[in-house]
Protein backbone atom coordinates (compact mmCIF):
# COMPACT_ATOMS: atom_id res chain seq x y z
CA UNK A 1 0.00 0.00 0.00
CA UNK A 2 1.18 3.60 -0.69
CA UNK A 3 -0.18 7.31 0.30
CA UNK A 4 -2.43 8.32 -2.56
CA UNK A 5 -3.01 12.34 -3.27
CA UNK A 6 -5.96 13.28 -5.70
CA UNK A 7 -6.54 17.31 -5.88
CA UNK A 8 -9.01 17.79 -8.26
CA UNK A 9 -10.42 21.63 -10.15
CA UNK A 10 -13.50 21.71 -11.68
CA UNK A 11 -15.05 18.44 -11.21
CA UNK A 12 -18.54 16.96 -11.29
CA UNK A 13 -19.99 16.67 -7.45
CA UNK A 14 -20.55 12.88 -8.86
CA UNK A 15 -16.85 12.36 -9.45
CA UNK A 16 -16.63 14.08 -5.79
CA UNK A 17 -18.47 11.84 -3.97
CA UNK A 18 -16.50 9.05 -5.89
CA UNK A 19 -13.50 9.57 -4.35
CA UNK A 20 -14.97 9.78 -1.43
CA UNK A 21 -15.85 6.28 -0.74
CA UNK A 22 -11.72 5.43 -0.90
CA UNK A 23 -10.52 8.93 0.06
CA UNK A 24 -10.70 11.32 2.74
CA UNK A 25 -11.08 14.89 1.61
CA UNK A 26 -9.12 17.18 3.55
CA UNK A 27 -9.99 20.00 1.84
CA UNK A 28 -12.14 21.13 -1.03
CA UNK A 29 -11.18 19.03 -3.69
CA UNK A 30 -7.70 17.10 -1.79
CA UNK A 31 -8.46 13.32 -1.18
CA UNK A 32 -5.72 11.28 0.53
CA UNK A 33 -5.50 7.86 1.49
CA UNK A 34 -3.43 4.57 1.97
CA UNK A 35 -4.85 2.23 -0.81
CA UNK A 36 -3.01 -0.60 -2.89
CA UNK A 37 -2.28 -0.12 -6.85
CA UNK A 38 -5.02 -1.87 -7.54
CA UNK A 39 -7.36 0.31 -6.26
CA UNK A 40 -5.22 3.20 -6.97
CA UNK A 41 -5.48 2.57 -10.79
CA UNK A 42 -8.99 1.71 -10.31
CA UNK A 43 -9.83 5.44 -8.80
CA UNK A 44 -7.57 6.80 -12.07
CA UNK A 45 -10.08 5.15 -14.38
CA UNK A 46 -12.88 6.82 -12.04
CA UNK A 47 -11.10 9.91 -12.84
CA UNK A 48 -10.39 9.58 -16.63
CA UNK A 49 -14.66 8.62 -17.08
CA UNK A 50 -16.17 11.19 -14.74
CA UNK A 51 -13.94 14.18 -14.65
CA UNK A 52 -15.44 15.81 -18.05
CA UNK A 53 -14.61 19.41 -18.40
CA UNK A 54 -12.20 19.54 -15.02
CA UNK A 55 -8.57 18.65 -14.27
CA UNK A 56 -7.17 15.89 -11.49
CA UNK A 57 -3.67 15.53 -10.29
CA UNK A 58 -2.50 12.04 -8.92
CA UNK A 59 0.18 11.57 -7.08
CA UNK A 60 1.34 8.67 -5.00
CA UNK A 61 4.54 7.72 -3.12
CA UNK A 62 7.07 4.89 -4.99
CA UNK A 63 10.44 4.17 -5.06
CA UNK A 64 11.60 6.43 -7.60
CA UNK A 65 14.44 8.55 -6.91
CA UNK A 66 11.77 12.02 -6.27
CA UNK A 67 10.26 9.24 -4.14
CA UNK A 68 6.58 9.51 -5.67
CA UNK A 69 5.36 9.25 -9.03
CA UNK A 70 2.15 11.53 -10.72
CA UNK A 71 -0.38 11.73 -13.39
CA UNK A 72 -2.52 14.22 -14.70
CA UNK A 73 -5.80 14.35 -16.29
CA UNK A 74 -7.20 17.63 -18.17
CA UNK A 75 -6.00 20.59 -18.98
CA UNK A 76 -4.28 23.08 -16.87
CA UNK A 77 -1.23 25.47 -16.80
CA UNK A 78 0.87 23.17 -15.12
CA UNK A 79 2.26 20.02 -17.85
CA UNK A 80 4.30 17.22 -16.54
CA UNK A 81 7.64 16.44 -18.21
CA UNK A 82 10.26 14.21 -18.56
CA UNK A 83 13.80 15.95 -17.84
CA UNK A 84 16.75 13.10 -18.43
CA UNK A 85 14.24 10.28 -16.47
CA UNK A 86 12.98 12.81 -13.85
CA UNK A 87 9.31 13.82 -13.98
CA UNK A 88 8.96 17.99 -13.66
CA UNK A 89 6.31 19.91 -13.84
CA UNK A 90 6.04 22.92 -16.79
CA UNK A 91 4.20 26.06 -15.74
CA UNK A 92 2.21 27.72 -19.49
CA UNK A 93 2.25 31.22 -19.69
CA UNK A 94 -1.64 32.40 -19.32
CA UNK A 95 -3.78 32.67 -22.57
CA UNK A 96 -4.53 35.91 -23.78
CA UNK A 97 -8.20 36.12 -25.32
């Protein structure tokens, strides 16, 4: 089992009360929890059906050398990246309309 982090923007309440059932929500939106990969790619495919129009971060402790891995689903400003095998995070300039 590993620590799961799920901060979601913009989400159906339905996809809310999802994560609920597996997750504690700390905050608006910030589910944590202690759950297996199983389950933890099971919530991800939650995620990736009920999410629509909002944006999720993932994030979950491994053995990697940051010591976690993430995923993201949607769009947002902020675009993971692969730097020489290390996963960053890109920050977008705003759009201008």
């Amino acid at each position: 089992m590993a620590m799961l982090v799920v901060v979601t923007e913009a989400v159906p309440p339905r996809m809310r009360g999802r994560l609920a059932i597996w997750l504690l929500e700390v905050r608006a939106g910030v589910y944590v929890g202690d759950v297996t990969k199983r389950i933890r790619e099971m919530i991800w495919e939650q995620v990736q059906a009920l999410a629509e129009g909002g944006n999720v971060v993932m994030a979950w402790a491994s053995s990697h050398e940051s010591g976690f891995e993430f995923q993201t689903y949607g769009d947002n400003r902020r675009q993971p990246i692969d730097y020489d095998g290390l996963r960053l995070v890109r920050f977008l300039p705003e759009k201008t309309n």
